[in-house]
Structures are given as C-alpha cells and as structure tokens.
Protein backbone atom coordinates (compact mmCIF):
# COMPACT_ATOMS: atom_id res chain seq x y z
CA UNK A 1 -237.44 159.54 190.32
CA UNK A 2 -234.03 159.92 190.05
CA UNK A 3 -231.76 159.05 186.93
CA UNK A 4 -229.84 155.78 186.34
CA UNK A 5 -227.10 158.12 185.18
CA UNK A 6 -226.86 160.35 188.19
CA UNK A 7 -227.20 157.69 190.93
CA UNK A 8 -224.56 155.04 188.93
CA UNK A 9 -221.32 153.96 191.44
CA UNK A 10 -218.04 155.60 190.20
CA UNK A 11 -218.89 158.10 187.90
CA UNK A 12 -218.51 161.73 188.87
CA UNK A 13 -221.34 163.63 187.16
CA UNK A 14 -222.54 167.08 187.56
CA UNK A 15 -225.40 167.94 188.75
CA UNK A 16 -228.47 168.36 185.56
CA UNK A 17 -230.09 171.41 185.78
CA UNK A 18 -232.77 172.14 183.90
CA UNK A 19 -232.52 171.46 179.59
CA UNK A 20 -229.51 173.50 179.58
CA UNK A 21 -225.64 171.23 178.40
CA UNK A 22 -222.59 172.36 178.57
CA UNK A 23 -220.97 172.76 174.74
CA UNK A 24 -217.93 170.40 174.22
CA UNK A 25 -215.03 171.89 173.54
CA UNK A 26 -214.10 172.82 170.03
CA UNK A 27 -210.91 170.61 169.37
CA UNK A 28 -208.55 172.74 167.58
CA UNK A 29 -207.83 171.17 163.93
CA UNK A 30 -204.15 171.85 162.66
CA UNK A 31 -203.99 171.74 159.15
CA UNK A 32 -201.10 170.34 157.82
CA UNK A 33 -199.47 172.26 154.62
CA UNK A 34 -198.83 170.18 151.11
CA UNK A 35 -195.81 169.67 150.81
CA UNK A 36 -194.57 172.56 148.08
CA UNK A 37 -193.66 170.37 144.67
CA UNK A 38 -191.83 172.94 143.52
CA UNK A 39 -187.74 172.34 143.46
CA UNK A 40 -186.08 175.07 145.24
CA UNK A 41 -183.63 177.25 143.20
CA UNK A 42 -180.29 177.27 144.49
CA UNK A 43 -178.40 180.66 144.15
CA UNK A 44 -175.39 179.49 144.28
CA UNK A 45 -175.84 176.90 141.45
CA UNK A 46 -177.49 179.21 139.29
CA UNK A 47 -174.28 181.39 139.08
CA UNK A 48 -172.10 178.53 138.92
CA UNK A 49 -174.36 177.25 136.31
CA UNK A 50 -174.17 180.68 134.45
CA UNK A 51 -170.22 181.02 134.61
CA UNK A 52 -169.42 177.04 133.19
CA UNK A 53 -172.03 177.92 130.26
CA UNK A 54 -170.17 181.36 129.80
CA UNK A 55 -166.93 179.65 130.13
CA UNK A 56 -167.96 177.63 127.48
CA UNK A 57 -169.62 179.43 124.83
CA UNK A 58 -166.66 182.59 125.37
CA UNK A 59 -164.27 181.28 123.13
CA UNK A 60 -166.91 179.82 120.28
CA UNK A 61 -168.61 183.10 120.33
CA UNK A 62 -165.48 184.72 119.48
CA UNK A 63 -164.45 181.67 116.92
CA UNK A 64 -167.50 182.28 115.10
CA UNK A 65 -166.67 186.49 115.57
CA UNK A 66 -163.23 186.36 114.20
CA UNK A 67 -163.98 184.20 111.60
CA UNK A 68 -166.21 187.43 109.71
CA UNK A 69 -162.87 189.42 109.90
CA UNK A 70 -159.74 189.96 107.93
CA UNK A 71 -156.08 189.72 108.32
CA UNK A 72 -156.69 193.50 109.37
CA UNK A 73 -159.22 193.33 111.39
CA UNK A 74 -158.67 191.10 113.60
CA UNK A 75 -155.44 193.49 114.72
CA UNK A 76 -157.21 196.54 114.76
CA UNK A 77 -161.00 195.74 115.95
CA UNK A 78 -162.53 194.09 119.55
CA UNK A 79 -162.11 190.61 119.57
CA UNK A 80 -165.93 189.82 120.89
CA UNK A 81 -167.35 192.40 118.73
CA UNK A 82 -167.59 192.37 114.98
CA UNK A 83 -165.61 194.80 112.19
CA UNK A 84 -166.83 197.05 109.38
CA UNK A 85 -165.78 194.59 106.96
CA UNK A 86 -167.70 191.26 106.88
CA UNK A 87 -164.83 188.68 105.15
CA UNK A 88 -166.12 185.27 106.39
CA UNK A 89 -167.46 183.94 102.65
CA UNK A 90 -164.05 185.24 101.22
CA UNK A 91 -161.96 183.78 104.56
CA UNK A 92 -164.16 180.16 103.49
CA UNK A 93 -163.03 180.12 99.67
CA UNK A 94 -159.22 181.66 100.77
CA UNK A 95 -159.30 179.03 103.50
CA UNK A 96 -159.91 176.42 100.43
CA UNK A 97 -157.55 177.87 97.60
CA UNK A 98 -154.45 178.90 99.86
CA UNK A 99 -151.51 176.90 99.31
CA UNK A 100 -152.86 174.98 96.10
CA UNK A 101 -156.37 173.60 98.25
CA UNK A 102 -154.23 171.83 100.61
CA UNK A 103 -157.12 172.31 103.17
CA UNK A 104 -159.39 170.02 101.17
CA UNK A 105 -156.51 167.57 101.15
CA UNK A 106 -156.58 168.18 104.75
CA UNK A 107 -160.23 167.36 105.01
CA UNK A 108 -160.37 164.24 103.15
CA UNK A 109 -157.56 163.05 104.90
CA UNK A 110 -159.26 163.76 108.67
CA UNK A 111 -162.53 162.08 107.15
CA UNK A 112 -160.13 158.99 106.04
CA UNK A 113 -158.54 158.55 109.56
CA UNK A 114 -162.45 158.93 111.25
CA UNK A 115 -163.80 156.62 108.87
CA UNK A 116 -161.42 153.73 109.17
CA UNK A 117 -159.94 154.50 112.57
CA UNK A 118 -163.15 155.36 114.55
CA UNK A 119 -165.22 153.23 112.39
CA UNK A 120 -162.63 150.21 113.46
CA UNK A 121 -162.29 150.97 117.09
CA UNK A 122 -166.31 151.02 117.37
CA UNK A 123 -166.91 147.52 115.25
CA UNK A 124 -163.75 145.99 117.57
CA UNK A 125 -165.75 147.80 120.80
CA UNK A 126 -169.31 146.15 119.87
CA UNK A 127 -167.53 143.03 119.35
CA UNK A 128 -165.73 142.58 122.22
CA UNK A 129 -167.75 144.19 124.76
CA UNK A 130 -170.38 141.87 123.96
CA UNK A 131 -167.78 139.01 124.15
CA UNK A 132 -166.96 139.96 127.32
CA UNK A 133 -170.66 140.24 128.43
CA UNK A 134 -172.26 137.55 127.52
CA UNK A 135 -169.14 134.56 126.86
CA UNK A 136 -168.03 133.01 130.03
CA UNK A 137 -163.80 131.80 129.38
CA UNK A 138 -160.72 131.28 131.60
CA UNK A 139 -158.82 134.98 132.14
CA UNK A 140 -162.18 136.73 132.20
CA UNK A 141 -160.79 138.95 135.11
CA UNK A 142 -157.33 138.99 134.04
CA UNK A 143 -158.98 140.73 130.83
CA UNK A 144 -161.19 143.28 132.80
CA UNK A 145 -158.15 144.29 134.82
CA UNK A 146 -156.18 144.72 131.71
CA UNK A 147 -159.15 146.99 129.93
CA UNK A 148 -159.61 149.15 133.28
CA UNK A 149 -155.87 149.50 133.33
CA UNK A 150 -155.54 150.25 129.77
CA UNK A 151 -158.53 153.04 130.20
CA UNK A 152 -156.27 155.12 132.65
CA UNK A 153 -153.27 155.19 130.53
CA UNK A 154 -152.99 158.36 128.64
CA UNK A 155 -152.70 157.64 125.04
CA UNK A 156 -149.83 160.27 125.41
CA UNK A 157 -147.63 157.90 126.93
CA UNK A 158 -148.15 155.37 124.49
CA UNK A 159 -147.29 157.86 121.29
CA UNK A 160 -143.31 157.28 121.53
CA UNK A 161 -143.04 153.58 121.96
CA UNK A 162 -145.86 153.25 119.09
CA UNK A 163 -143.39 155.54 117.20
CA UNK A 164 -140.17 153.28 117.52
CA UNK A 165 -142.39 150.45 116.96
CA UNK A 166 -143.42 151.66 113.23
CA UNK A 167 -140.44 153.21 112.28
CA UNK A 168 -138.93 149.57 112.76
CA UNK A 169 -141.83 148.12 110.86
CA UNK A 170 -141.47 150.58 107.90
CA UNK A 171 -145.28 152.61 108.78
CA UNK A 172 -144.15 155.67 109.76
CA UNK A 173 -144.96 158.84 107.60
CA UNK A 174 -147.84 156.56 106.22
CA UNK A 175 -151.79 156.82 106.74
CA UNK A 176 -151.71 153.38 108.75
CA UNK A 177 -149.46 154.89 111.71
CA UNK A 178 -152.66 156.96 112.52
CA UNK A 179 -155.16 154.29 111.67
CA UNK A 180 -153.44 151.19 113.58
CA UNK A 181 -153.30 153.00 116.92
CA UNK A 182 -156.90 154.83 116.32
CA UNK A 183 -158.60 151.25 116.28
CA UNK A 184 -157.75 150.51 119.91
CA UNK A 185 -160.20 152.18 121.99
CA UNK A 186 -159.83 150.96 125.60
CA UNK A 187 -162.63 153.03 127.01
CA UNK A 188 -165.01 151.93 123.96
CA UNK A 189 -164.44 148.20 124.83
CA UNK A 190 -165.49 148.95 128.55
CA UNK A 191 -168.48 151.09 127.29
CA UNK A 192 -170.14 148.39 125.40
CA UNK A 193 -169.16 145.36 128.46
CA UNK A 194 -171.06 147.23 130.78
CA UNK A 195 -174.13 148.57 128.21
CA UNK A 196 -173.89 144.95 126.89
CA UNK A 197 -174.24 143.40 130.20
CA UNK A 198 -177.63 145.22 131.10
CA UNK A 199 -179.10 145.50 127.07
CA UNK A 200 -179.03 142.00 126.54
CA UNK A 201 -181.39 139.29 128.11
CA UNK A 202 -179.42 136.48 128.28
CA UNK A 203 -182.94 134.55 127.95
CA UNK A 204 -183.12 136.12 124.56
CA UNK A 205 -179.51 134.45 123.19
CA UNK A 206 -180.82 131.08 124.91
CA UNK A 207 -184.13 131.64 122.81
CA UNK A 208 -182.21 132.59 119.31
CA UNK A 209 -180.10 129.19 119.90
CA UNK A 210 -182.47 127.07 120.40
CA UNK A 211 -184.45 128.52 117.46
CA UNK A 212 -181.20 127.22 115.55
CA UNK A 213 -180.05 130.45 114.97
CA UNK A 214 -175.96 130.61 114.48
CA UNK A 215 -173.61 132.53 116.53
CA UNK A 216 -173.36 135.02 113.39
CA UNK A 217 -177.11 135.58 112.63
CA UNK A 218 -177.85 136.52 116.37
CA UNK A 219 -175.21 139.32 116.61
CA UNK A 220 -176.36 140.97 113.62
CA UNK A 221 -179.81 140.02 113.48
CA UNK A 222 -180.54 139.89 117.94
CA UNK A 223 -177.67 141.71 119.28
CA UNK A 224 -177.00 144.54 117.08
CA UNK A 225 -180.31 146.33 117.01
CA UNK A 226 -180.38 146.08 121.04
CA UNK A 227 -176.69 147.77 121.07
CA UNK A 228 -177.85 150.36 118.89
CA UNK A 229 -177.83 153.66 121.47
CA UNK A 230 -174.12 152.04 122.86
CA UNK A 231 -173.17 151.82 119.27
CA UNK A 232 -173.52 155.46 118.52
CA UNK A 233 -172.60 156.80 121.77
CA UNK A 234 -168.85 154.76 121.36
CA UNK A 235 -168.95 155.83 117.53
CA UNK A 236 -168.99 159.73 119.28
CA UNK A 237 -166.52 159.18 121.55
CA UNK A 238 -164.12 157.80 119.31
CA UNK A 239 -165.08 160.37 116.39
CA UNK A 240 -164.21 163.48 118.49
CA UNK A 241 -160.88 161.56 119.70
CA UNK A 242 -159.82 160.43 115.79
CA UNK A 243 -161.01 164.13 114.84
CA UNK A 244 -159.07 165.82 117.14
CA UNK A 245 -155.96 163.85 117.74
CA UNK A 246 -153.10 166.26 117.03
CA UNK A 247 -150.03 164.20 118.67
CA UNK A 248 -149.76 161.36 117.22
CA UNK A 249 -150.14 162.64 113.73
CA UNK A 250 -147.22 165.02 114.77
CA UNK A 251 -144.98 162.78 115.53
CA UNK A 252 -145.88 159.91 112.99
CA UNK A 253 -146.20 161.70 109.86
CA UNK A 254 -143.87 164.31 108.35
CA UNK A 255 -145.45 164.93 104.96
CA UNK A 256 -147.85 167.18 104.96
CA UNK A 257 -149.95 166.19 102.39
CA UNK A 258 -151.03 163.25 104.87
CA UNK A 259 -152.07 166.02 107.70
CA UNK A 260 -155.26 165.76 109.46
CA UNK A 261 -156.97 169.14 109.95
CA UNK A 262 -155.06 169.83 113.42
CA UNK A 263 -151.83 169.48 112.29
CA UNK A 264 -152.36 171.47 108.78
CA UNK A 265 -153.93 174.18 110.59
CA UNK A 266 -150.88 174.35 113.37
CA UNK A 267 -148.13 174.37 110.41
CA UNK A 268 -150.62 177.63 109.11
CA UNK A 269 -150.53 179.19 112.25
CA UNK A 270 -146.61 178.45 112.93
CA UNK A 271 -145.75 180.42 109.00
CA UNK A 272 -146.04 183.95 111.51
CA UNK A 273 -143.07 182.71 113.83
CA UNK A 274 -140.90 181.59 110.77
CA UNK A 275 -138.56 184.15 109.16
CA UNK A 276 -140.25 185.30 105.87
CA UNK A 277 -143.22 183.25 106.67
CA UNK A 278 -147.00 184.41 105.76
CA UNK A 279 -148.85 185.71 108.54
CA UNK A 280 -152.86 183.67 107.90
CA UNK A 281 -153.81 184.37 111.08
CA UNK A 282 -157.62 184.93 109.69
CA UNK A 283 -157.05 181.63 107.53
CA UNK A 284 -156.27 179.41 110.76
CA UNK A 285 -159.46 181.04 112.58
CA UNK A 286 -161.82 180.52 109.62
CA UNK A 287 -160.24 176.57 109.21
CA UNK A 288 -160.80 175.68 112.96
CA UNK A 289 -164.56 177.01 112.51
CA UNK A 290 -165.44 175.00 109.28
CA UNK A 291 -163.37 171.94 111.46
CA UNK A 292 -165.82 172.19 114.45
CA UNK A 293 -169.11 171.87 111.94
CA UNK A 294 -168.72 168.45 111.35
CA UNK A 295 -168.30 167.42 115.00
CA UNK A 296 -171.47 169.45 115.82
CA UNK A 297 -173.49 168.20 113.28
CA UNK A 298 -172.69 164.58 114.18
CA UNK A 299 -173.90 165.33 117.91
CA UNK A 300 -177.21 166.87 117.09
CA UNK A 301 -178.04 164.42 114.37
CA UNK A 302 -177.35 161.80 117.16
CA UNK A 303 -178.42 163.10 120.50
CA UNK A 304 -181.43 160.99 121.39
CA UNK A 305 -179.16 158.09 120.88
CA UNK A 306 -176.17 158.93 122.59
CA UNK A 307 -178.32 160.45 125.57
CA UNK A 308 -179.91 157.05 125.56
CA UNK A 309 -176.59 154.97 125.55
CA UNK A 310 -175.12 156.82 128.50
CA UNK A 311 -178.30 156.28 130.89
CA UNK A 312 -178.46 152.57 129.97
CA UNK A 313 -177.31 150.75 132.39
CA UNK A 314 -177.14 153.42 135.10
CA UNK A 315 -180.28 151.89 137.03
CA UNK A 316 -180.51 148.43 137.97
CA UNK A 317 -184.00 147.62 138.30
C-alpha cells in the first residue's frame, strides 16, 4: 500500500527508504553585536582639550607663583618656578600699607561700583526682560531690534560720547560716571526675555490674577522665585564686567582716590616707566591675585545656579 504522500499530484518527493531522513540543514545564525555604549575618545580633541586648559591655567599658575616672590626675585628666579624666599604674606600686608592703604580705598571703591552698578543693571534686566516676555504693547519689535542691536555694540564705542555727555552735565571725575553707564546692560535685558519667556507659564500669571493678586505681589511673590537661576547668572555677567571695567574709569575719573582696582593697579605698574618712579612690580602681581579672589569665589558659591540659568531655555520641549 502505497503512501498518500508519495503518490500526491505535483509534489516532487524522494523516494523513502527504509527509517533513515535526511537532517535539515543547520541554518547559520548571525549574531548581531550590541551596539558598544561606550563614547569613542577623539585624539584630536583630547589634545585640543589639553592645550585650551593649559592655555588657561599658564598665566594663573604663574599669578599665583609670582605672587610668593619679591621685588628681587621675580628678576633673578624662573617665572613658573618658585624662589628661596617665600614673600607672599609680606607682598599681602605691603600690597595694603603702600601709598597710605590706598589699595583698600581701591577695594571699597570696586565693591561700590559692583554693588550699585551690577546690582542696578540686574534689577533693570529682571524687570524688563520679564516686561518684554510676558506684556504684549505697540513697538514690541521695534524694542527687540533695538536690544539685539544694542548687544553688538562694543561698550568701547560708547565710552567717548558718554564722556562729553557728563562732562556737560557736571559727573565727570565723580562715582556716578561709572555707575550711570554700569546700569545698562543690553545683553542682561536679552538674557532674562528669552529665560523669562520659557520660565514662566503664562497660565500661572492668569491664575495669580484671578486669585486677585496685584501686578506687584506676583513679580515678587510668582515671578521672582521662578527667575531665580536667570537672576544669578545676569548678576555674574554683569559682576565680572563692573569688576573688570578698566576704560571707562580711565577716561571718566582722574582722581585717584575714586579708582577701581584696575585702574589703581595700572597707575602702580606705570611708577617703573616714570622718571624717579618706584619700581612695585611684586606689589601689582600680589594686587591682581587678591583682585581675582573675589570673582572666583562668587562663581563657585554660585555654580549650580548659573549652570542652571544658561541651559534654561535651550530645549523646547
């Protein structure tokens, strides 16, 4: 009796023999590799990487070196390498009793111009970038082409006109000729529009209003605590501008016992080039180290909050 299987139309079987099959063929299994997590070090960007932070930490490292030295040593000993004599607590109190304590004079006055002039230029920021956020009024654009604009003007070019301005009004040689122009901060204003813009549901405003809430209690009570990592990240920016502003200063004030640090410390270093002038050469280096501590401190004690501010608003979700 023969097989359905072997006597079925159209199909093409060999011939049974017996109990013995024919194995299948073993299909070959191709195993595909994980894909390697691991980010892949880039040669290239490792050295550039390497030079940028040697770049940068060069001249600190040899701030902080020359500052141990004295007048002496700095002539007569490798600039990246320390001297016999270790001078930088006696360079500190010289650096504070030379010339009658004019430093501390110096100081104060720096910390007077931050205060009121980077203090001022953040409050105006907060305040008008949130203005410009969340307010709708005719000349909106007109405005934001007049901040962007104002942003790539270099405050340079504004120095002499603000000069001829003041002397007219009486300012110059004064502490205001450095605080008036240090509370316009262009860049500050545009900083807090765009972290503004994305920090602040407009639901939530809508929500404070209707709770009866005033236009004054929601900015400081709603608005402020939200602006918070924008806040300090503008306060930075205009801190280390107000700190370090040397020109304007220069050409505003001619007494010097209204100097900010970077002018004082540029009349020190200018006594060498003078005929019968002191050479303080150790005095300037030691000043421009104790004038960096501030700025340094203020970024560490800040970081998570001015890391935050500059990623807000980076990704729109």
């Amino acid at each position: 009796m023969t097989s359905p299987l072997a006597t079925a139309p159209g199909r093409n079987h060999p011939p049974v023999q017996g109990r013995s099959h024919a194995a299948p063929p073993r299909l070959r299994s191709h195993r595909r590799r994980a894909p390697s997590t691991k980010p892949r070090r880039s040669v290239l960007l490792t050295v550039l990487t390497g030079l940028v932070l040697l770049y940068s930490l060069v001249p600190l490292l040899w701030l902080l070196i020359s500052a141990t030295k004295t007048q002496q040593g700095l002539a007569g000993s490798f600039g990246l390498w320390f001297d016999d004599d270790f001078a930088l607590w006696s360079n500190i109190a010289d650096t504070f009793t030379y010339d009658d304590g004019v430093f501390s004079r110096w100081l104060l006055n720096t910390l007077m111009y931050v205060v009121l002039g980077a203090g001022g230029a953040t409050f105006l920021a907060v305040l008008g970038g949130y203005a410009l956020a969340k307010f709708q009024f005719p000349g909106k654009k007109a405005v934001f082409a007049v901040v962007i604009g104002a942003v790539a003007v270099p405050t340079t070019a504004l120095a002499v006109p603000t000069f001829l301005m003041f002397s007219k009004m009486g300012l110059t040689n004064t502490p205001w000729a450095v605080i008036i122009p240090s509370l316009i901060s262009p860049f500050g204003l545009y900083l807090m529009w765009v972290f503004a813009t994305e920090a602040i549901p407009t639901e939530l405003l809508e929500a404070a209003r209707i709770d009866g809430a005033s236009e004054a209690r929601t900015f400081f009570r709603v608005v402020l605590p939200l602006l918070a990592p924008g806040i300090v990240t503008v306060l930075l920016f205009t801190m280390v501008a107000t700190w370090n502003n040397y020109f304007l200063p220069l050409i505003m004030i001619k007494d010097p016992d209204w100097y900010p640090l970077t002018v004082g410390l540029n009349a020190w270093n200018a006594q060498a080039q003078t005929a019968g002038g002191e050479v303080v050469f150790n005095l300037v280096i030691t000043g421009s180290l104790i004038t960096i501590v501030p700025l340094v401190a203020a970024f560490l004690l800040l970081q998570r909050y001015w890391q935050s501010g500059l990623a807000a608003g980076s990704v729109k979700e």
